[in-house]
Each structure stands twice: as C-alpha cells, then as structure tokens.
C-alpha atoms as a PDB file:
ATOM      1  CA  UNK A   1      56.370 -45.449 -46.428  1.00  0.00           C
ATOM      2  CA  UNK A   2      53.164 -43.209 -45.911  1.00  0.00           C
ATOM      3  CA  UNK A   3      51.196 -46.356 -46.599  1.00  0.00           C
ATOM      4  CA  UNK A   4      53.160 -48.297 -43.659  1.00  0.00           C
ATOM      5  CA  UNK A   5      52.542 -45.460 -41.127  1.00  0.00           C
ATOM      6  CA  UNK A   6      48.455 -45.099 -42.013  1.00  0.00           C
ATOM      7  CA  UNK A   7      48.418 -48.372 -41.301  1.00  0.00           C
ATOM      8  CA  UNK A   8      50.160 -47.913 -38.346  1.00  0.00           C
ATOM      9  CA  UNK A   9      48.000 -45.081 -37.159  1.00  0.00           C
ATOM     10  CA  UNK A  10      44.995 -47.073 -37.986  1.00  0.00           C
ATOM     11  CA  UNK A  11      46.072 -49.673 -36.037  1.00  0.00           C
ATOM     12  CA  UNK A  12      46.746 -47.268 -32.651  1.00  0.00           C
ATOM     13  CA  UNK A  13      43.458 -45.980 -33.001  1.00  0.00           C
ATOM     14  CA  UNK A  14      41.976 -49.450 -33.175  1.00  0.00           C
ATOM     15  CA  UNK A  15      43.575 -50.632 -30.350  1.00  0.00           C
ATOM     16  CA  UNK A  16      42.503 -47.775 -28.548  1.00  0.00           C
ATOM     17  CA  UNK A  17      38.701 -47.607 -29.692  1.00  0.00           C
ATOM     18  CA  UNK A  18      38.663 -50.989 -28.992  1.00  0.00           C
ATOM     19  CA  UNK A  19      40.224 -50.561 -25.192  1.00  0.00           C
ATOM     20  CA  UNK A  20      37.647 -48.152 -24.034  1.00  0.00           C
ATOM     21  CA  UNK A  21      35.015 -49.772 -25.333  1.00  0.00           C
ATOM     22  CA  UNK A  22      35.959 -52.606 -22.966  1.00  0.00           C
ATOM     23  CA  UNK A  23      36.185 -50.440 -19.987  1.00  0.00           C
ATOM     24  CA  UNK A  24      32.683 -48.712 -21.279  1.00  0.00           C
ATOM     25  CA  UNK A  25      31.251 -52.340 -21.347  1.00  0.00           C
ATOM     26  CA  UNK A  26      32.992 -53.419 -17.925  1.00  0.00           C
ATOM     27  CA  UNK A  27      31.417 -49.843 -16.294  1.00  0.00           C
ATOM     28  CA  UNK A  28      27.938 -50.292 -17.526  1.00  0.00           C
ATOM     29  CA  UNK A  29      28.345 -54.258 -16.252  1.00  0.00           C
ATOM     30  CA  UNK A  30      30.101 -52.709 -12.481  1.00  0.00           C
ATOM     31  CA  UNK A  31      26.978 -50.602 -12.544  1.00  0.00           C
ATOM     32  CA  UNK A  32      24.240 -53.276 -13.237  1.00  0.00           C
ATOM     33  CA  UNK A  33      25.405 -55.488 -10.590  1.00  0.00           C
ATOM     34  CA  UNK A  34      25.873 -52.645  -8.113  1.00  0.00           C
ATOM     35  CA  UNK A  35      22.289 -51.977  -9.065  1.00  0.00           C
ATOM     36  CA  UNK A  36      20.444 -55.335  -8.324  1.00  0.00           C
ATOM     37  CA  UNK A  37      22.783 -55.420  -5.027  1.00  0.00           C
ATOM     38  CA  UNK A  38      21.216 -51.865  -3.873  1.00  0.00           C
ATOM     39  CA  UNK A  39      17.836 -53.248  -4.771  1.00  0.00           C
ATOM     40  CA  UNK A  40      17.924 -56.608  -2.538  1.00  0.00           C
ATOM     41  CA  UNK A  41      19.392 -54.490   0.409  1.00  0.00           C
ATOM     42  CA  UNK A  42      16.525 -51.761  -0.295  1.00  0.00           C
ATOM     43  CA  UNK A  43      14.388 -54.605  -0.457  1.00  0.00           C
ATOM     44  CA  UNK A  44      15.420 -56.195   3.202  1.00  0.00           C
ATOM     45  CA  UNK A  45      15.419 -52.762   4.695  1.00  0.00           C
ATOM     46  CA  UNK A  46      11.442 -52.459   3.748  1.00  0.00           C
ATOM     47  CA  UNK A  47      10.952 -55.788   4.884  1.00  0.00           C
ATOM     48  CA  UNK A  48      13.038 -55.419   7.863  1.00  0.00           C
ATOM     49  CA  UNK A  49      10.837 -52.079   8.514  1.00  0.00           C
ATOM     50  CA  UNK A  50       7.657 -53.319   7.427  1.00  0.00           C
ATOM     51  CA  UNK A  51       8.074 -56.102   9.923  1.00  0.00           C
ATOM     52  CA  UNK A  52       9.217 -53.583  12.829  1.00  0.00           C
ATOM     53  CA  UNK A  53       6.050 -51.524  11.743  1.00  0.00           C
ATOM     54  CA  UNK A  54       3.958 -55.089  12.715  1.00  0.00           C
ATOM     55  CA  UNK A  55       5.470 -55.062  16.439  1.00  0.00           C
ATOM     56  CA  UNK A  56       4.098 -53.270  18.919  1.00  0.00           C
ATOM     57  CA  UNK A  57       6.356 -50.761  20.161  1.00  0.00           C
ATOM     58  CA  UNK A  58       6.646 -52.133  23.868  1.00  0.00           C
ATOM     59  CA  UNK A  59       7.261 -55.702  22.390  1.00  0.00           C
ATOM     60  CA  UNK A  60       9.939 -54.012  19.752  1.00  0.00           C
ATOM     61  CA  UNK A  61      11.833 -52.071  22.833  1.00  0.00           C
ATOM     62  CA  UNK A  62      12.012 -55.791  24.694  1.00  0.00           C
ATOM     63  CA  UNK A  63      13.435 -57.571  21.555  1.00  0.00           C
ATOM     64  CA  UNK A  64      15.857 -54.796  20.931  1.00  0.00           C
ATOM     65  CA  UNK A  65      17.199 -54.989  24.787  1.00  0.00           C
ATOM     66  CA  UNK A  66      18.161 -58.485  23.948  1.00  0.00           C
ATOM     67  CA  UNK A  67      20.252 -57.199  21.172  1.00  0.00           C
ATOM     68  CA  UNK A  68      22.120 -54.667  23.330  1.00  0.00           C
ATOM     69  CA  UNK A  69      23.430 -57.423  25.332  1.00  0.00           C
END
C-alpha cells in the first residue's frame, strides 16, 4: 500500500515539475520574441529620427503640416 502511494506521490510531483517547466520554457520564449519586436521598433525609431535629423527644420515643419491635415 505504501509502495502504491510513493508512486503516486512521485507521479504528482512529476506532473508538476514537468508543468512549470513548460510555462518556464513558454516565459523565456514570450520574452525572446517580445525582445526582437522591441528591437525592430527601436530600430525604426532611430531610423525614423536619424532621417528627421537629415531634414532641415523649415522643410521638416512643412512635411509635418501635411500630416496635420
């Protein structure tokens, strides 16, 4: 009977090792992607302000009125 319920206690323990292990994994995977997303928007932003820094400041204030409707 004791043997039945170390086995059953094994099993729990198993089961749950082997469930947050998966959400560990899944985290560390949410993370990466999140990651590489932040770095192509960082990316556009410097581009985006690297190109605003090549624009004369007169020309920039015309191009933006257009935007404002």
């Amino acid at each position: 009977m004791t043997a039945i319920l170390y086995a059953l206690g094994a099993a729990l323990i198993a089961v749950i090792v082997a469930f947050l292990k998966g959400r560990m994994d899944g985290a560390k995977l949410e993370r990466a992607k999140r990651a590489e997303s932040e770095k192509k928007a960082r990316d556009i932003a410097d581009q985006v302000d690297n190109d605003l820094g090549a624009v004369p400041p007169a020309t920039a204030r015309k191009e933006l009125k257009t935007w404002n409707g």
